[in-house]
Structure formats: C-alpha cells, structure tokens
N, C-alpha and C. Protein backbone atom coordinates (compact mmCIF):
# COMPACT_ATOMS: atom_id res chain seq x y z
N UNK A 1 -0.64 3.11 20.76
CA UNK A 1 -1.52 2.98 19.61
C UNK A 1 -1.67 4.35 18.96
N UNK A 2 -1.48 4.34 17.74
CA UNK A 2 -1.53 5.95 17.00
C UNK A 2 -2.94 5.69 16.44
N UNK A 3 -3.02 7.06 16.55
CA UNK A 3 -4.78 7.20 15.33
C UNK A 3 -4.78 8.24 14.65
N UNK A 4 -5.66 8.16 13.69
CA UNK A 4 -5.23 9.35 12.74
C UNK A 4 -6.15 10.37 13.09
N UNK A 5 -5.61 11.21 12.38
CA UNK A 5 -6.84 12.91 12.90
C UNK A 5 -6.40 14.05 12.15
N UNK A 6 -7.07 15.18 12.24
CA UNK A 6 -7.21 16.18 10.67
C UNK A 6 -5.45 16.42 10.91
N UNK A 7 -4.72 16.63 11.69
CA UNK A 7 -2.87 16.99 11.31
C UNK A 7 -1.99 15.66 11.13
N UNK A 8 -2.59 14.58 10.83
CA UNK A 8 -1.82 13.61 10.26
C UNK A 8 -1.48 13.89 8.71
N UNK A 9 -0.26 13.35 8.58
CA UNK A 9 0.23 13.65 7.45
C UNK A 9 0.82 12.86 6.64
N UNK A 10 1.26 13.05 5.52
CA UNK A 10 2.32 12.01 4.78
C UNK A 10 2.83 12.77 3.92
N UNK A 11 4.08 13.42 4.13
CA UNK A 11 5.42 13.95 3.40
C UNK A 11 6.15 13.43 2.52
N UNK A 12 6.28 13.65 1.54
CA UNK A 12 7.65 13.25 0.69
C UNK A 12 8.70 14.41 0.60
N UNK A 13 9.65 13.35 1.77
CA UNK A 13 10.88 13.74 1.72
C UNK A 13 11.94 13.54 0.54
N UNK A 14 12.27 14.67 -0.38
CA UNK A 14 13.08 14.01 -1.63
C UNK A 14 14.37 13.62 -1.31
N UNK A 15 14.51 12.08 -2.13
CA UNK A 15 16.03 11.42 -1.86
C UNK A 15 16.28 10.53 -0.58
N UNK A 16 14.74 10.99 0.32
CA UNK A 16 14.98 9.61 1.09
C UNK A 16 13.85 8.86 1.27
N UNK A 17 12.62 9.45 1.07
CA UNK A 17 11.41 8.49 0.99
C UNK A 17 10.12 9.21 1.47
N UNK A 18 9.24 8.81 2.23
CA UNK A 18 8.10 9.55 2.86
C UNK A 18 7.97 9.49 4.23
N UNK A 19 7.16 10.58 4.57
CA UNK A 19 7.34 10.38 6.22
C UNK A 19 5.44 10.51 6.39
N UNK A 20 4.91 9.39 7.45
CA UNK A 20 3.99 9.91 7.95
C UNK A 20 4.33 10.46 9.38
N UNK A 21 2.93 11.24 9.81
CA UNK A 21 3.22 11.65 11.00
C UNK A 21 1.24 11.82 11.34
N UNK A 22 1.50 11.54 12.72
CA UNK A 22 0.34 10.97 13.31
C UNK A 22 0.38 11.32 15.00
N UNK A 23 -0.66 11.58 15.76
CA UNK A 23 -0.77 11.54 17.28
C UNK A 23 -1.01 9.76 17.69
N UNK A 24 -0.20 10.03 18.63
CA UNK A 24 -0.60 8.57 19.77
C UNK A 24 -1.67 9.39 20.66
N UNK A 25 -2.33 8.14 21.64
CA UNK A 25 -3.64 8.21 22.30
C UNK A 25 -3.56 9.49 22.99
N UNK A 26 -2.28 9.60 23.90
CA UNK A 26 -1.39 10.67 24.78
C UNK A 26 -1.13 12.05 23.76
N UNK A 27 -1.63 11.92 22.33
CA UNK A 27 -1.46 13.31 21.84
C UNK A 27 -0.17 14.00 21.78
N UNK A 28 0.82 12.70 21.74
CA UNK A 28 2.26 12.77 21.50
C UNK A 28 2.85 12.56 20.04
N UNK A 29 3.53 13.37 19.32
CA UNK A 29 3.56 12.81 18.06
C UNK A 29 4.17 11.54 17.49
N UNK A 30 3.89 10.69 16.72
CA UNK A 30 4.49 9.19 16.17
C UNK A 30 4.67 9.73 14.37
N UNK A 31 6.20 9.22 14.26
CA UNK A 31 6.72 9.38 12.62
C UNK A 31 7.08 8.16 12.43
N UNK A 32 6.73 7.87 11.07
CA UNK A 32 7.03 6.90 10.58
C UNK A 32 7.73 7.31 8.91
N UNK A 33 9.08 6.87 9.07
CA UNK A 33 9.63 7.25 7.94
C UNK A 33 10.00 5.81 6.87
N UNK A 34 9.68 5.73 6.11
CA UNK A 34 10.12 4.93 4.77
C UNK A 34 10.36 5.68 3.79
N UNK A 35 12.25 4.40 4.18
CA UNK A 35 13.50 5.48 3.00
C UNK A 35 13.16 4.67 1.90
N UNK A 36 14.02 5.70 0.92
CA UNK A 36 13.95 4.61 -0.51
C UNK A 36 14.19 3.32 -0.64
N UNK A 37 15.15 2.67 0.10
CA UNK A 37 15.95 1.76 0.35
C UNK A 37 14.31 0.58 0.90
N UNK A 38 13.86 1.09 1.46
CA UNK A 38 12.68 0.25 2.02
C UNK A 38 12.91 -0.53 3.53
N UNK A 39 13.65 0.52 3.78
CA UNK A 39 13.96 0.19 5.18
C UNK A 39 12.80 1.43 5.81
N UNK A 40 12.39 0.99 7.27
CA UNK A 40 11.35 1.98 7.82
C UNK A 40 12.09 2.35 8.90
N UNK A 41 11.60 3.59 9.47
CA UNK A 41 12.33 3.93 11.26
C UNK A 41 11.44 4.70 11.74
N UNK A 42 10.78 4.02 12.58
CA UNK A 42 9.92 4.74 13.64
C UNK A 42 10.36 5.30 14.80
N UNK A 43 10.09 6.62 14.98
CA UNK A 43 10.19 7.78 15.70
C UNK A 43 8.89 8.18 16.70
N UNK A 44 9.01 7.53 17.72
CA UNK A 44 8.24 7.48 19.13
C UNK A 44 8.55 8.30 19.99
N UNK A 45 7.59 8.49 20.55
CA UNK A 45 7.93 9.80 21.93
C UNK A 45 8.85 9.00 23.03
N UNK A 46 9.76 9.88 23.74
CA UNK A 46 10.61 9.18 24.87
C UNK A 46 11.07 8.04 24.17
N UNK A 47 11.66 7.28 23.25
CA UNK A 47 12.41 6.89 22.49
C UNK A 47 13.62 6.89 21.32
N UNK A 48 14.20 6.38 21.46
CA UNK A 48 15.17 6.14 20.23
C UNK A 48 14.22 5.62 18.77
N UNK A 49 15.03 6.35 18.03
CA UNK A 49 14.15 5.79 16.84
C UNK A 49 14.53 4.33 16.79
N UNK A 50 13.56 3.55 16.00
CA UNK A 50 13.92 1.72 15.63
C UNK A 50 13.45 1.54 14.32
N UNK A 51 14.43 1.58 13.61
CA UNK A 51 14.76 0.81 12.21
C UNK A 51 14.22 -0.68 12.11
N UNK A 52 14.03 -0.31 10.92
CA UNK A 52 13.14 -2.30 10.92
C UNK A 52 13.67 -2.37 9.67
N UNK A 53 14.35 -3.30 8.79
CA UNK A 53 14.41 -3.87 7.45
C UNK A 53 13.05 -3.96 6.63
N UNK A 54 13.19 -4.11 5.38
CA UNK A 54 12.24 -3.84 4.16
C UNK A 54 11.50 -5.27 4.47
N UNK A 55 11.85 -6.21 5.28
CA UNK A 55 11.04 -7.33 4.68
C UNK A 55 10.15 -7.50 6.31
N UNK A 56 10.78 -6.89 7.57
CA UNK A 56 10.20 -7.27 8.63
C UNK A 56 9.64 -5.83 8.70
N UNK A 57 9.59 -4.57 7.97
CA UNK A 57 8.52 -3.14 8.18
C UNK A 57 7.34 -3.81 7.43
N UNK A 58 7.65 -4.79 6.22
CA UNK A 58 5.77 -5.08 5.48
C UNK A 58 5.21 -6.12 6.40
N UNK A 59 5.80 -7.06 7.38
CA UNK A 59 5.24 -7.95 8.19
C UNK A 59 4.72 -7.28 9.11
N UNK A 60 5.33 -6.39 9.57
CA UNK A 60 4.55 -5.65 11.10
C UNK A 60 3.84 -4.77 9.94
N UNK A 61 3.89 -3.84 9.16
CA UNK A 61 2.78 -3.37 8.61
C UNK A 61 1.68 -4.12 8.31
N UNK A 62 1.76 -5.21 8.03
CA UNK A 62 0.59 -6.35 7.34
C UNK A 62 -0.07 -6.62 8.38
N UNK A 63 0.52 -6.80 9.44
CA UNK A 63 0.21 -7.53 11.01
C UNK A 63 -1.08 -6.09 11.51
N UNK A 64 -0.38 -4.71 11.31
CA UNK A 64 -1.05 -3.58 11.92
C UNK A 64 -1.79 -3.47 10.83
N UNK A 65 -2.54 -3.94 10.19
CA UNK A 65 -3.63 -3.47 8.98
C UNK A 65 -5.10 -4.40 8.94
N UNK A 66 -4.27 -5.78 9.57
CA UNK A 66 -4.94 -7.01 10.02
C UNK A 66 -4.91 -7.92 8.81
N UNK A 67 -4.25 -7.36 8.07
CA UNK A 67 -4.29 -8.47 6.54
C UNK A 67 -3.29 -10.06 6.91
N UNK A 68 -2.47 -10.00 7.84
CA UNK A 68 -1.73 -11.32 7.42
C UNK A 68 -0.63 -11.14 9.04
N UNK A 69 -0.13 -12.22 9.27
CA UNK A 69 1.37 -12.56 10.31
C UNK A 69 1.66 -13.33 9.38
N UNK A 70 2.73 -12.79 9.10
CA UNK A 70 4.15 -13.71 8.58
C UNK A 70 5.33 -13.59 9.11
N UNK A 71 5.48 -14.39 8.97
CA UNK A 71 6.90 -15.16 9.91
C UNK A 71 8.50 -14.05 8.74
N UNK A 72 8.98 -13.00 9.15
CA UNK A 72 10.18 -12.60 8.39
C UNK A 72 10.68 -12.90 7.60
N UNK A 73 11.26 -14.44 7.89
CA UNK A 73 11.73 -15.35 7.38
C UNK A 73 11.07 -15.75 5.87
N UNK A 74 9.99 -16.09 6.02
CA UNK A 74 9.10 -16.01 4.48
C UNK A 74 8.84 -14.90 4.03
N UNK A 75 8.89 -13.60 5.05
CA UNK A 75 8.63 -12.56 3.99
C UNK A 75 10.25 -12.56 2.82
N UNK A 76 11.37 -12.69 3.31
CA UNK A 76 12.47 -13.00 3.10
C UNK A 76 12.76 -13.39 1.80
N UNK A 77 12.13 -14.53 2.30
CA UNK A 77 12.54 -15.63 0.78
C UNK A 77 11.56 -15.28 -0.17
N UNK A 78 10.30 -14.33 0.04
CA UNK A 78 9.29 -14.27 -1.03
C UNK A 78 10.10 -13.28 -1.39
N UNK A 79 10.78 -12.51 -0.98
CA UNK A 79 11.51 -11.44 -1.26
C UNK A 79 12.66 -11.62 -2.65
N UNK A 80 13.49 -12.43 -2.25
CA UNK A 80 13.82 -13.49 -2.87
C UNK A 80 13.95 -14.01 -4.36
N UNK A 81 12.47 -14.59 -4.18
CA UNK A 81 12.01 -15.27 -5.48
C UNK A 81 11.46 -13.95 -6.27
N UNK A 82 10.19 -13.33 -6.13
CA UNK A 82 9.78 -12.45 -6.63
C UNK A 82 10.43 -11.14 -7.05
N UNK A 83 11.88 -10.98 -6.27
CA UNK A 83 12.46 -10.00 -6.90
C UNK A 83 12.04 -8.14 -6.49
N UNK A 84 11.75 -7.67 -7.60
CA UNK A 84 11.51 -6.22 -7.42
C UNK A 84 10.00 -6.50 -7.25
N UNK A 85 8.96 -6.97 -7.55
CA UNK A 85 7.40 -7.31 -7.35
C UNK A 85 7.12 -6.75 -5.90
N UNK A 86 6.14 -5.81 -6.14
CA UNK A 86 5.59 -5.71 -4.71
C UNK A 86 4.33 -5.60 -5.09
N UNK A 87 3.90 -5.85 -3.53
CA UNK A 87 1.87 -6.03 -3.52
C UNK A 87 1.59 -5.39 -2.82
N UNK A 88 0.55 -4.84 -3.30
CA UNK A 88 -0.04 -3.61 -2.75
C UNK A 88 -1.69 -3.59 -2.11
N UNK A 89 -2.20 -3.17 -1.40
CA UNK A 89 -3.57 -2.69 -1.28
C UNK A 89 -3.52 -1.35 -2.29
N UNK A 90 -4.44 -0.94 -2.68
CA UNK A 90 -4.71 0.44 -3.20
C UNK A 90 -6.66 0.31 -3.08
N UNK A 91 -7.23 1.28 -2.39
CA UNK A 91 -8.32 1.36 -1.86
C UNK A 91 -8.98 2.29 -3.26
N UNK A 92 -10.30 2.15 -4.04
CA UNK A 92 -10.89 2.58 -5.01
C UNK A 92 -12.06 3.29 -4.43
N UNK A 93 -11.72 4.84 -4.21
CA UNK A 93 -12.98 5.89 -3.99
C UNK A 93 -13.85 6.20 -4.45
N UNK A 94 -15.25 6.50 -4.09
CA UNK A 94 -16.34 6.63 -5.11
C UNK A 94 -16.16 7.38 -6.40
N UNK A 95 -15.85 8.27 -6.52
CA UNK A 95 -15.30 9.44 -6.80
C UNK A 95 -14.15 8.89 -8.28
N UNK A 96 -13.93 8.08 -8.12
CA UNK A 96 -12.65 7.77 -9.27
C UNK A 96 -12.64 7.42 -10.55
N UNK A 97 -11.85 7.46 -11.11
CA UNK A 97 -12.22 7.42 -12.66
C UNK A 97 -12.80 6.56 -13.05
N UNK A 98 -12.48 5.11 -12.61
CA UNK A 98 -12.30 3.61 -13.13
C UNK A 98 -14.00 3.27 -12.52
N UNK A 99 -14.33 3.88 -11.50
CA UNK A 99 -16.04 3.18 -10.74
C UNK A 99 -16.93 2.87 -12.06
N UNK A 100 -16.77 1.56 -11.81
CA UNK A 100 -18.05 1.11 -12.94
C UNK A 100 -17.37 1.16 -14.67
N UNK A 101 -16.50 0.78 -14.27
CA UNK A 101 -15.75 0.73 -15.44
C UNK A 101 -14.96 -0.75 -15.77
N UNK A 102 -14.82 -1.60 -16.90
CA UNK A 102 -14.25 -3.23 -16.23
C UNK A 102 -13.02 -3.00 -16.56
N UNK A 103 -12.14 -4.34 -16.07
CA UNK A 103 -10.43 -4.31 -15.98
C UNK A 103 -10.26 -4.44 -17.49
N UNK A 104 -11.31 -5.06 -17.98
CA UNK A 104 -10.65 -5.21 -19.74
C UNK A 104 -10.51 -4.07 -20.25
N UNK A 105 -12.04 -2.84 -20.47
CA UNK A 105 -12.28 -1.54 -20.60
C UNK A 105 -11.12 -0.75 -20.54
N UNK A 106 -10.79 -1.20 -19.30
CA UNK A 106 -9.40 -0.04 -18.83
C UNK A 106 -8.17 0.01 -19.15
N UNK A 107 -8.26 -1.69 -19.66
CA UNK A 107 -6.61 -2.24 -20.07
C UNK A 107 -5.35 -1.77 -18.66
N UNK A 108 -6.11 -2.27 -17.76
CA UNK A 108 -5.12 -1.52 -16.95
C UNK A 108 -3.81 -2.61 -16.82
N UNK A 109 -3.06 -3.68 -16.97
CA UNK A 109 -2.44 -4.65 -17.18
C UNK A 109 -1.56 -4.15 -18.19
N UNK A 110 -2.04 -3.48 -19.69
CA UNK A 110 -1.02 -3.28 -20.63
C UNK A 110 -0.58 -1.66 -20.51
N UNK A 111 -2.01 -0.86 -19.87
CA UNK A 111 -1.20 0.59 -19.62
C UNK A 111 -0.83 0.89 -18.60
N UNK A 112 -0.86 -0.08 -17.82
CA UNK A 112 0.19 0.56 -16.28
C UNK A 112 1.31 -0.36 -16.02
N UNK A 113 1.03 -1.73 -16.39
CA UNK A 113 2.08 -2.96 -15.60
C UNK A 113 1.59 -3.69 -14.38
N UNK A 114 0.59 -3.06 -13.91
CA UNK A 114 -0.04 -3.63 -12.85
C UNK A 114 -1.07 -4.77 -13.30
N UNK A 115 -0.70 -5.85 -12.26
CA UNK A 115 -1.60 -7.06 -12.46
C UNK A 115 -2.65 -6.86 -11.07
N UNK A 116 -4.34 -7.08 -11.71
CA UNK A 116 -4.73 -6.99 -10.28
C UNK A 116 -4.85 -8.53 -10.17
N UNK A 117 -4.13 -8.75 -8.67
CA UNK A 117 -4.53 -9.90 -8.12
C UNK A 117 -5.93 -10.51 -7.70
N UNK A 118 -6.68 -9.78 -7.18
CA UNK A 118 -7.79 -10.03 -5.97
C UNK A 118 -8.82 -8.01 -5.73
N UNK A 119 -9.71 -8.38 -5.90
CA UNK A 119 -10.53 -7.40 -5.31
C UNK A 119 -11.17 -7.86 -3.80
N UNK A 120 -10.92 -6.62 -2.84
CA UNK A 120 -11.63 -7.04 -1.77
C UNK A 120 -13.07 -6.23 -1.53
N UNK A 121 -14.54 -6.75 -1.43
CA UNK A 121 -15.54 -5.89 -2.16
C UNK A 121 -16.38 -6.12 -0.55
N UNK A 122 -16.41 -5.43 0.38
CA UNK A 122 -17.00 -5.67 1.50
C UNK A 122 -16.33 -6.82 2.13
N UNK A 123 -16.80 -8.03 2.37
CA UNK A 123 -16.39 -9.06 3.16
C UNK A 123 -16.34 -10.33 2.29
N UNK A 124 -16.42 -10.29 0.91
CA UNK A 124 -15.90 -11.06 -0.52
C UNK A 124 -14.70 -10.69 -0.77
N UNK A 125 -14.04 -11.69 -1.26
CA UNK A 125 -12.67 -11.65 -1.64
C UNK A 125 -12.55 -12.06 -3.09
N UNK A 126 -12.55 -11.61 -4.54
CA UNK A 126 -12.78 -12.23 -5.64
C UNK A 126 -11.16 -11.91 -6.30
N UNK A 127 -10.66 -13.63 -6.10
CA UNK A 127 -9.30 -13.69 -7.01
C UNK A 127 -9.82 -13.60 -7.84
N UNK A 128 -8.49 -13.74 -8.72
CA UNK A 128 -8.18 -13.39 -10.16
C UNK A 128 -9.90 -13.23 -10.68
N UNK A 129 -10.07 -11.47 -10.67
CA UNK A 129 -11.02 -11.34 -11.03
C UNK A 129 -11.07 -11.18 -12.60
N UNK A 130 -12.39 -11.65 -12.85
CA UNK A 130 -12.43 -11.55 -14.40
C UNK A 130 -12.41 -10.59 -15.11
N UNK A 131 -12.14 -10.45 -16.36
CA UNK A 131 -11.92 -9.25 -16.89
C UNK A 131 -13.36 -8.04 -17.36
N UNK A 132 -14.12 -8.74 -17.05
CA UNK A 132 -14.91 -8.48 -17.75
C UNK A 132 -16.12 -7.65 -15.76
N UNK A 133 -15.48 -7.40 -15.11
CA UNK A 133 -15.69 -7.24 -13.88
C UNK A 133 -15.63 -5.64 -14.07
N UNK A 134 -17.20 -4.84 -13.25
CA UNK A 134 -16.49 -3.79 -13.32
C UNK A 134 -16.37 -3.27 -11.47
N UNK A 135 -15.28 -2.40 -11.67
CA UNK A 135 -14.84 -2.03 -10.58
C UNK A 135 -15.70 -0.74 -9.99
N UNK A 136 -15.45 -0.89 -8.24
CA UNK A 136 -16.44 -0.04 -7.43
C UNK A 136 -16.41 0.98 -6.78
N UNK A 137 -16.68 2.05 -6.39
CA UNK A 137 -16.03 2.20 -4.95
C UNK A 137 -16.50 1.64 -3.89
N UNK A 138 -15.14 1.53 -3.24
CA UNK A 138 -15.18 1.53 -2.01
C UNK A 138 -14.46 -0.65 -2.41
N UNK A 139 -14.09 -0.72 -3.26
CA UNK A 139 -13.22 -1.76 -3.47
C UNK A 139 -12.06 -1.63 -3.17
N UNK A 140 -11.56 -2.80 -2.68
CA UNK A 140 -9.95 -2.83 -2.14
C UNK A 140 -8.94 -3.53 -3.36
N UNK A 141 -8.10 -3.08 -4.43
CA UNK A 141 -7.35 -3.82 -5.25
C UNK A 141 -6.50 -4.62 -4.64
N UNK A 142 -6.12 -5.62 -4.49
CA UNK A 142 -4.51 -6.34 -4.28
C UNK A 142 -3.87 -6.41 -5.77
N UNK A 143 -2.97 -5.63 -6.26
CA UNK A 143 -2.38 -5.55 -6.96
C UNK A 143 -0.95 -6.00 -6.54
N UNK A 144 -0.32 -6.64 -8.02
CA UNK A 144 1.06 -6.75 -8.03
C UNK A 144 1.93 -6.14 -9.19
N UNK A 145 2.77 -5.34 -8.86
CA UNK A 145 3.57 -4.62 -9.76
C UNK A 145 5.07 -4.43 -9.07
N UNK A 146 5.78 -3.60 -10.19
CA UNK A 146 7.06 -2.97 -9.82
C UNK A 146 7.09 -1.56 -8.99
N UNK A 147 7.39 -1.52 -8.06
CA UNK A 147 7.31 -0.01 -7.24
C UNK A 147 7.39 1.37 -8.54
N UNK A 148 8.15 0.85 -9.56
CA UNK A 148 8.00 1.95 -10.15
C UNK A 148 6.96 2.07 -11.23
N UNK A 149 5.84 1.45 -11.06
CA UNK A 149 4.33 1.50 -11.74
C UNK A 149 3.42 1.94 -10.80
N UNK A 150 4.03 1.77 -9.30
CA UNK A 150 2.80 2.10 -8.60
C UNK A 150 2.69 3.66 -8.96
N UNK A 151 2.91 4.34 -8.52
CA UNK A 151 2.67 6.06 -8.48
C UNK A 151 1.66 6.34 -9.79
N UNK A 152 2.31 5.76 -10.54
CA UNK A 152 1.56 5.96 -12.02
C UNK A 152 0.23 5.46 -12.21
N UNK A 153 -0.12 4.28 -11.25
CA UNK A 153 -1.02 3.07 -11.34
C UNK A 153 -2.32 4.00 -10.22
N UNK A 154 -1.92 4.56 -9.51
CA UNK A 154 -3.02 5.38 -8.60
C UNK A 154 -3.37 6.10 -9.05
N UNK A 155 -2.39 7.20 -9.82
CA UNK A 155 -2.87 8.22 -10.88
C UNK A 155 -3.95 7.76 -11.72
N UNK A 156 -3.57 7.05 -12.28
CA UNK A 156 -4.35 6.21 -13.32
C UNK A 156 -6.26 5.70 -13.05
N UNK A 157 -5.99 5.60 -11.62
CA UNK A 157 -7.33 5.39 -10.93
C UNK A 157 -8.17 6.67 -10.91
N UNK A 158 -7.00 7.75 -10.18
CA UNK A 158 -7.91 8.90 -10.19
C UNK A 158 -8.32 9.70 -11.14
N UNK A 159 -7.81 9.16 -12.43
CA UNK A 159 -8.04 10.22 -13.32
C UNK A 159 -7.25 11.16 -13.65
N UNK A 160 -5.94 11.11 -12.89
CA UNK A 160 -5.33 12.48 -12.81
C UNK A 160 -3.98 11.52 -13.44
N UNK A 161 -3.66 10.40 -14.17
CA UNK A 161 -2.72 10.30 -14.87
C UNK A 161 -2.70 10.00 -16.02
C-alpha cells in the first residue's frame, strides 16, 4: 500500500509522459509512470516493473480511488465507442478562480471543450448539473473532454489560464 507524504512527487517526463513517485508503508520507493501512449508501468521495490494497458491502468486506477470495478473488457469497448473522450475527476480548491462562480458565468463548455458531467459535493452526487449552479470548493468535477483540453481546463480553474 503506498501513501503519500511531503517527497511524493509527480514529474513530467518530456516525450514520454509523467511519473509519480511515492513511499510504500516499508518506506520503500513506488513509481508510477504514465507514457503518452496511455499505457502505465509500475515500478515496485524487489520487482520487475508491470505494464498495464490504457484501458486496464483506468480500471485498477478507478478500483484504487474507490470510484468504480469494471470489468476491462467494458472499459474496452467504452474505449471503443467514445473514441479520444476521457473522464476525468478534477478536484475544485477553495482558493480557485471559478468558487462561487456558475457553469453558465464561466462558459466553461464553449471556452475549454469540457463538458461537466456530474459534481461530487460531499456525499451528493448532482448530474448534469444545471447551468445556472455555482461551483465550490472542495467540489469534485466529473468532466468529459479530449485529453488535449484537459491541461488547459485545470488552468482555467485556477486562474492561471
């Protein structure tokens, strides 16, 4: 089991993706690399690294977050249908531009590309929230976009894009 603590990290490696890096319980280091490609390879102590494919690294990620088990196989075929679309958590800090601000206000749909799916607001779950909703901290977005809106789409939260 890894946990995080003040020398955990998350690197961007250019041209192949990001690396976190984190202690296990034993105070042994655990890397977790995701290449561009969206393939992951985890790097464990006294191990070989193990590669996982793009569609079975978001199932065991989903699984380790507690959001969902899905069966590969459907991550697969959602894979599939939906194409380049990916869904995201993105967590909204007190601190951020958008707090108390609504999704219409922000137009965030026509200036980023991002659709928010679902806000998660404590232990409420509000789909397709209305537009007219304003956002909090300490809200969880489920957004759906193209990987290449996300970067821009966080910026956008903090103020800093």
């Amino acid at each position: 089991m890894a946990r995080l603590r003040e020398s955990s990290s998350i690197i961007r490696l250019p041209g192949v993706g990001d690396r976190f890096a984190c202690a296990d319980v034993d105070d042994r280091e655990v890397q977790v690399v995701r290449r561009r490609d969206e393939h992951v390879v985890l790097h464990l102590p006294d191990a070989p690294p193990v590669e996982l494919d793009a569609s079975t690294a978001r199932a065991v990620g989903a699984f380790m977050a507690g959001r969902f088990a899905i069966d590969p196989r459907l991550v697969q075929r959602l894979d599939d249908v939906v194409g380049g679309l990916t869904f995201e958590w993105i967590r909204i800090e007190p601190g951020d531009a958008v707090v108390d601000r609504t999704i219409e206000a922000l137009q965030i749909r026509r200036r980023t590309g991002v659709t928010i799916v679902a806000i998660l607001r404590g232990s409420q779950a509000i789909v397709t929230p209305d537009p007219d909703l304003p956002l909090r901290g300490g809200d969880e977005l489920v957004v759906a976009c193209r990987d290449v809106d996300l970067d821009d789409f966080v910026r956008f939260l903090t103020g800093d894009g």
